[in-house]
C-alpha atoms as a PDB file:
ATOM      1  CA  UNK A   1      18.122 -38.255 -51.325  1.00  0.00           C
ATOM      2  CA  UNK A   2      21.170 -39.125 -53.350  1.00  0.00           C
ATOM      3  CA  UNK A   3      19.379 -37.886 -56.742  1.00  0.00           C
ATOM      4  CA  UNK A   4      18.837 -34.887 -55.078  1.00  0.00           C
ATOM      5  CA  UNK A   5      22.601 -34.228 -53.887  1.00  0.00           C
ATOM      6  CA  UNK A   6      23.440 -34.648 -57.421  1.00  0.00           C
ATOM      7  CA  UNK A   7      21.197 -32.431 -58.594  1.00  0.00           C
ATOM      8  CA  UNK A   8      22.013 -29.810 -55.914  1.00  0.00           C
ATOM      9  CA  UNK A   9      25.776 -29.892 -57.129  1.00  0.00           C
ATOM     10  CA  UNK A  10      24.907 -30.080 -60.954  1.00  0.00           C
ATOM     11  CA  UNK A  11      22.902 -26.970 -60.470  1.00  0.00           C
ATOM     12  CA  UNK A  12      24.821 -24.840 -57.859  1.00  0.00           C
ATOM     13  CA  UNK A  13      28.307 -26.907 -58.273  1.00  0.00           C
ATOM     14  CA  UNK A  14      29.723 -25.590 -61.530  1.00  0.00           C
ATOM     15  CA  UNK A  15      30.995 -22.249 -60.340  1.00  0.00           C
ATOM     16  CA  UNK A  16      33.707 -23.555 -58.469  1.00  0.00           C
ATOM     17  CA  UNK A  17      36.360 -26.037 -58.135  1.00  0.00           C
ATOM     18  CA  UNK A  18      35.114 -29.270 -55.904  1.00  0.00           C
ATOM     19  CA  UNK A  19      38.147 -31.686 -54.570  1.00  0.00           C
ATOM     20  CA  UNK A  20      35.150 -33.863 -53.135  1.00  0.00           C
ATOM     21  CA  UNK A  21      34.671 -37.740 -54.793  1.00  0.00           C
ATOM     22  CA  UNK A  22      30.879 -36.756 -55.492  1.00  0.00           C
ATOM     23  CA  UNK A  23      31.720 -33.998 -57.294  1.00  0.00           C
ATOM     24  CA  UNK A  24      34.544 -35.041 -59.410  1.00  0.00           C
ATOM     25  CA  UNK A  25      32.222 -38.273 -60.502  1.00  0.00           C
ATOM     26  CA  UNK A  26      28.813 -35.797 -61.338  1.00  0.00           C
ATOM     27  CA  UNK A  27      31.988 -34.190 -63.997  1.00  0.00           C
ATOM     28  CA  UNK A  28      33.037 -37.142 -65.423  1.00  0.00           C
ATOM     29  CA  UNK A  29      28.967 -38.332 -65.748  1.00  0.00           C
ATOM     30  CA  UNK A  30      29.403 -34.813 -67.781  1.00  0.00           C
ATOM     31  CA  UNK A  31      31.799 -35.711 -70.093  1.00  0.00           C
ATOM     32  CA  UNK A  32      30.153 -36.840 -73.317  1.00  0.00           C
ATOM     33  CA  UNK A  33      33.018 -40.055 -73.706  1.00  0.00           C
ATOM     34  CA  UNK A  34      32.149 -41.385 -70.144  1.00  0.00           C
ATOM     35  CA  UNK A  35      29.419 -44.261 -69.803  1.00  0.00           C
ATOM     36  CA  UNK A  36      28.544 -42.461 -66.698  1.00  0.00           C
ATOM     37  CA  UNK A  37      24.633 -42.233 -65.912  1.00  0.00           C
ATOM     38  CA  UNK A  38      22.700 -40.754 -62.731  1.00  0.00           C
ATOM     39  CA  UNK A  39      21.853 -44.318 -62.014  1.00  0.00           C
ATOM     40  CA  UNK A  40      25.488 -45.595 -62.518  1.00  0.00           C
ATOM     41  CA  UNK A  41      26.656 -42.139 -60.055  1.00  0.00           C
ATOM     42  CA  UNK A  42      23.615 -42.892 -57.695  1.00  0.00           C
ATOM     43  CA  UNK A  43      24.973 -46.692 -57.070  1.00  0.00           C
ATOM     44  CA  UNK A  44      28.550 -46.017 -56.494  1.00  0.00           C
ATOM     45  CA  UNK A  45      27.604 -43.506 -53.904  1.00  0.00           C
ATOM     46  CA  UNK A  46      25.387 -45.903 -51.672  1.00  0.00           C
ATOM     47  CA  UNK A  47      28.636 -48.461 -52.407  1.00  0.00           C
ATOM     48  CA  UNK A  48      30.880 -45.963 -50.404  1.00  0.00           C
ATOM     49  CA  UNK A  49      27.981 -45.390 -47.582  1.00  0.00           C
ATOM     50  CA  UNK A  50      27.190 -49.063 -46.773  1.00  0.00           C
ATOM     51  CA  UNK A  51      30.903 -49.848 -47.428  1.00  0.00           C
ATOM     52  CA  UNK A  52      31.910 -47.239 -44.561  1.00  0.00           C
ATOM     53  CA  UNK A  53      28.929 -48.317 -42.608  1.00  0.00           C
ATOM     54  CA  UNK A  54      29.298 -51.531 -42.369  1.00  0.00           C
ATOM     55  CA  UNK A  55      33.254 -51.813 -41.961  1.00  0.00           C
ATOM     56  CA  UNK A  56      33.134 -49.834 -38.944  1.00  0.00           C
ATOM     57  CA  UNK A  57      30.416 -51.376 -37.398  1.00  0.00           C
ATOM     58  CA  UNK A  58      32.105 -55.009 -37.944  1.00  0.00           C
ATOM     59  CA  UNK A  59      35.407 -53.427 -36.382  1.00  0.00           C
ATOM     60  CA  UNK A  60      33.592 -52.285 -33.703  1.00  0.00           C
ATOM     61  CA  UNK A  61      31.798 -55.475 -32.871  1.00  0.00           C
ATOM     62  CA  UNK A  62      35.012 -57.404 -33.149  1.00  0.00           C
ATOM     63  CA  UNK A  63      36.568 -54.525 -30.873  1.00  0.00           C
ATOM     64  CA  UNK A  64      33.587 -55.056 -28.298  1.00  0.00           C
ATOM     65  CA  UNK A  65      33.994 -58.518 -28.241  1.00  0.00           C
ATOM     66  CA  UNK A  66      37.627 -58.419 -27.779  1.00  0.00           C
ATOM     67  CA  UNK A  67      37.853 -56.756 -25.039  1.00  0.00           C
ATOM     68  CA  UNK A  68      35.135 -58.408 -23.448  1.00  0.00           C
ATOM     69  CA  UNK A  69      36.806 -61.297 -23.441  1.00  0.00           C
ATOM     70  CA  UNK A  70      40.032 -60.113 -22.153  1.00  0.00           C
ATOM     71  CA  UNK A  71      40.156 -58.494 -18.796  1.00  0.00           C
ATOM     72  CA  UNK A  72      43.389 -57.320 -18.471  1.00  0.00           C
ATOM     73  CA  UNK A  73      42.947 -55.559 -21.812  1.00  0.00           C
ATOM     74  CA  UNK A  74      39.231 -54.288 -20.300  1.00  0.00           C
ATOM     75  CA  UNK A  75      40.789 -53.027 -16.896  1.00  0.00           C
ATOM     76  CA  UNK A  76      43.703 -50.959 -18.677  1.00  0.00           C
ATOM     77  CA  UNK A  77      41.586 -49.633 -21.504  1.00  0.00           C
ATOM     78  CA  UNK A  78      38.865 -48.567 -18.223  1.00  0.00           C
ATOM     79  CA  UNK A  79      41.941 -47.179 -16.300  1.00  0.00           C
ATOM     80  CA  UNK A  80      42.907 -44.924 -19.877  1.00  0.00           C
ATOM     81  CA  UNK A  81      39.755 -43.752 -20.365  1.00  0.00           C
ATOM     82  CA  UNK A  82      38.943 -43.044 -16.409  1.00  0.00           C
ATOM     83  CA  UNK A  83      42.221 -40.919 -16.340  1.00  0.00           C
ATOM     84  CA  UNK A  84      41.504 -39.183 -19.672  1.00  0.00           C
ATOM     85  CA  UNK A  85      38.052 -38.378 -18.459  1.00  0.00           C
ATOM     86  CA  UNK A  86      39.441 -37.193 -15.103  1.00  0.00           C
ATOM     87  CA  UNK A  87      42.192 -35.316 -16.797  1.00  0.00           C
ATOM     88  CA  UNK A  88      39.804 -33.148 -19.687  1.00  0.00           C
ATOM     89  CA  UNK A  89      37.908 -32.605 -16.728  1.00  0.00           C
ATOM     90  CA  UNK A  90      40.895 -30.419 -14.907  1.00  0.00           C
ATOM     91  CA  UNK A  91      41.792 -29.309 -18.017  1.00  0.00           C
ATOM     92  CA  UNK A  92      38.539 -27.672 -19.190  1.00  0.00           C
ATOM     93  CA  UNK A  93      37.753 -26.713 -15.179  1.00  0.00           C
ATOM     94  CA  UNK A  94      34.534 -28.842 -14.736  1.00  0.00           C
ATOM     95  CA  UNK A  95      33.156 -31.225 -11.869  1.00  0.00           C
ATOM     96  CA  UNK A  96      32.298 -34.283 -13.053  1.00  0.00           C
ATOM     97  CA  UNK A  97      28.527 -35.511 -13.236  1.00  0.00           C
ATOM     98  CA  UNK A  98      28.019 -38.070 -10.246  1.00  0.00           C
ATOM     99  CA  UNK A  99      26.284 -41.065 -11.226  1.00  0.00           C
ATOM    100  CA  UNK A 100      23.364 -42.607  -9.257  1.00  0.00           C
ATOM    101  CA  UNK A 101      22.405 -46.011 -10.105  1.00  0.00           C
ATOM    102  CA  UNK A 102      18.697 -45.272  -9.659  1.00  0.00           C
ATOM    103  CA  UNK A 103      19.063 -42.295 -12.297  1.00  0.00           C
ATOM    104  CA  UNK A 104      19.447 -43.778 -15.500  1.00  0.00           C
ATOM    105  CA  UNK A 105      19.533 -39.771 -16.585  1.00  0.00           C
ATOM    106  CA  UNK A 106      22.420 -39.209 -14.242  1.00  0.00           C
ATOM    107  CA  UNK A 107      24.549 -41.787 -16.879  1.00  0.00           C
ATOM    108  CA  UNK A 108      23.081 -40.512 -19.950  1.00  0.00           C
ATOM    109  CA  UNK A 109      24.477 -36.796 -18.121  1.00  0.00           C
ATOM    110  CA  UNK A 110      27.528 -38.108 -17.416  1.00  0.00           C
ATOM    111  CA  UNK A 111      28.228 -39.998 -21.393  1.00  0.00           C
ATOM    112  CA  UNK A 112      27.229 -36.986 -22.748  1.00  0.00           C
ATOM    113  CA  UNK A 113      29.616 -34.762 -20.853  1.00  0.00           C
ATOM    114  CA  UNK A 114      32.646 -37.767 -22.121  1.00  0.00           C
ATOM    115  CA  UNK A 115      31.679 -37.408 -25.399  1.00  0.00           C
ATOM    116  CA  UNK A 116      31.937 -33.544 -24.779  1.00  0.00           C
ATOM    117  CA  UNK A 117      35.972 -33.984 -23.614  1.00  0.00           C
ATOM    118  CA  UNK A 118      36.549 -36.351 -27.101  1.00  0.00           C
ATOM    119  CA  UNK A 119      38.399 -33.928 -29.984  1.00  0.00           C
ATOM    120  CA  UNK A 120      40.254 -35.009 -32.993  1.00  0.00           C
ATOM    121  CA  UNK A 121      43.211 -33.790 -30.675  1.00  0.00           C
ATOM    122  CA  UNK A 122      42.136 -35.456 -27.414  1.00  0.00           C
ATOM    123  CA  UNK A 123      41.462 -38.651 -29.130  1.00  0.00           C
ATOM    124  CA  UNK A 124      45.642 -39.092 -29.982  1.00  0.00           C
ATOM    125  CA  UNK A 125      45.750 -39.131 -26.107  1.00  0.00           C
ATOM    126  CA  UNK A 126      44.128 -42.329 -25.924  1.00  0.00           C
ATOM    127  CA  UNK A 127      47.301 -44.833 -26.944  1.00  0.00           C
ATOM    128  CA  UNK A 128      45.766 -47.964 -25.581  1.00  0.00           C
ATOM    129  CA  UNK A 129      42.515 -47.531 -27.379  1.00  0.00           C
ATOM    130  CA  UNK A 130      44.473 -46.826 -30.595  1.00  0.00           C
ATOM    131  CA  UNK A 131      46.431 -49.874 -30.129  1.00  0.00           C
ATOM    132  CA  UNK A 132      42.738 -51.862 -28.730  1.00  0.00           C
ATOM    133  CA  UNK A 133      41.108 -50.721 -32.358  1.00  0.00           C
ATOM    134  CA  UNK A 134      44.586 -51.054 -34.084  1.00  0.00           C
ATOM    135  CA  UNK A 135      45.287 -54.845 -33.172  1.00  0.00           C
ATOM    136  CA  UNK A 136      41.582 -55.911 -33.302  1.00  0.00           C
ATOM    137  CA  UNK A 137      41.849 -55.085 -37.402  1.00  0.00           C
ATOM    138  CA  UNK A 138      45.186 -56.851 -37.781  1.00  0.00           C
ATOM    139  CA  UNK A 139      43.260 -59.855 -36.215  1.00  0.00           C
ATOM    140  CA  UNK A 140      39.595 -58.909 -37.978  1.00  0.00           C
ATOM    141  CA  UNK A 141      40.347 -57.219 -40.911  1.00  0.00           C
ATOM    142  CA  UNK A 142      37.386 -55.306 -42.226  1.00  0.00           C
ATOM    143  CA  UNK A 143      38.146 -55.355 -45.402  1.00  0.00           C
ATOM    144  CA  UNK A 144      39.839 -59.130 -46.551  1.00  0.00           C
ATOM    145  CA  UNK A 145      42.898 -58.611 -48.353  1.00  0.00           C
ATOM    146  CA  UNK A 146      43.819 -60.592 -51.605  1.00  0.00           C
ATOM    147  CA  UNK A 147      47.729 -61.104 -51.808  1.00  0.00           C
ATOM    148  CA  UNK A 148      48.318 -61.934 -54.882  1.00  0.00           C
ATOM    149  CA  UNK A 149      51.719 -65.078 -55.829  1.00  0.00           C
ATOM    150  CA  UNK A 150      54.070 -63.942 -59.189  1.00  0.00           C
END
């Protein structure tokens, strides 16, 4: 699949200027004094997907677990989310989707009409889960720092 991107944007990419990091290492695999291959390109690609991948899915699991283990920190992040949900809802003029415990399709109704109220804008509403997410990678960091003594 990768080969193929790079192909794609070898062929069809050279008309115009790409900002993108794909693009700007297929034109240094171009230039004739770079030790850049397809294979070389192809590697440091799947670096940057696993990389992303599997940082957020460790910060996640260490977010999960955090506030699973704190219920103070469970019951106000709840109450944020129940009010933001409640509030999108007024805002965009729709009735909530009941849920009925013996209609697991009721709950997959109702997650899909949260995830419907979530924007890039409407997320900076959520201060508790930014500060949930926030503190759970100053105590979990996904990426280890080196600090480095002079």
């Amino acid at each position: 699949m990768i080969e193929g991107i790079v192909f794609t944007n070898q062929i069809y990419g050279r008309c115009q200027m790409k900002h993108d990091i794909l693009s700007r290492f297929i034109e240094l695999g171009e230039d004739p004094e770079s030790n850049l291959t397809d294979k070389s390109l192809r590697d440091v690609v799947l670096n940057f997907v696993i990389a992303g991948r599997d940082t957020t899915a460790t910060t996640l699991s260490w977010a999960i677990y955090m506030v699973m283990t704190h219920n103070h920190v469970a019951e106000k992040l709840y109450s944020e989310l129940k009010f933001f949900e409640e509030d999108r809802a007024k805002e965009e003029n729709v009735k909530l989707h009941q849920i009925n415990t013996e209609d697991p399709e009721s709950f997959s109704q109702r997650v899909m009409q949260f995830a419907g109220f979530l924007t890039y804008d409407s997320l900076g509403r959520l201060y508790y889960l930014h500060a949930v997410i926030t503190e759970t990678l100053r105590l979990y960091p996904a990426v280890p720092q080196v600090c480095l003594m002079y």
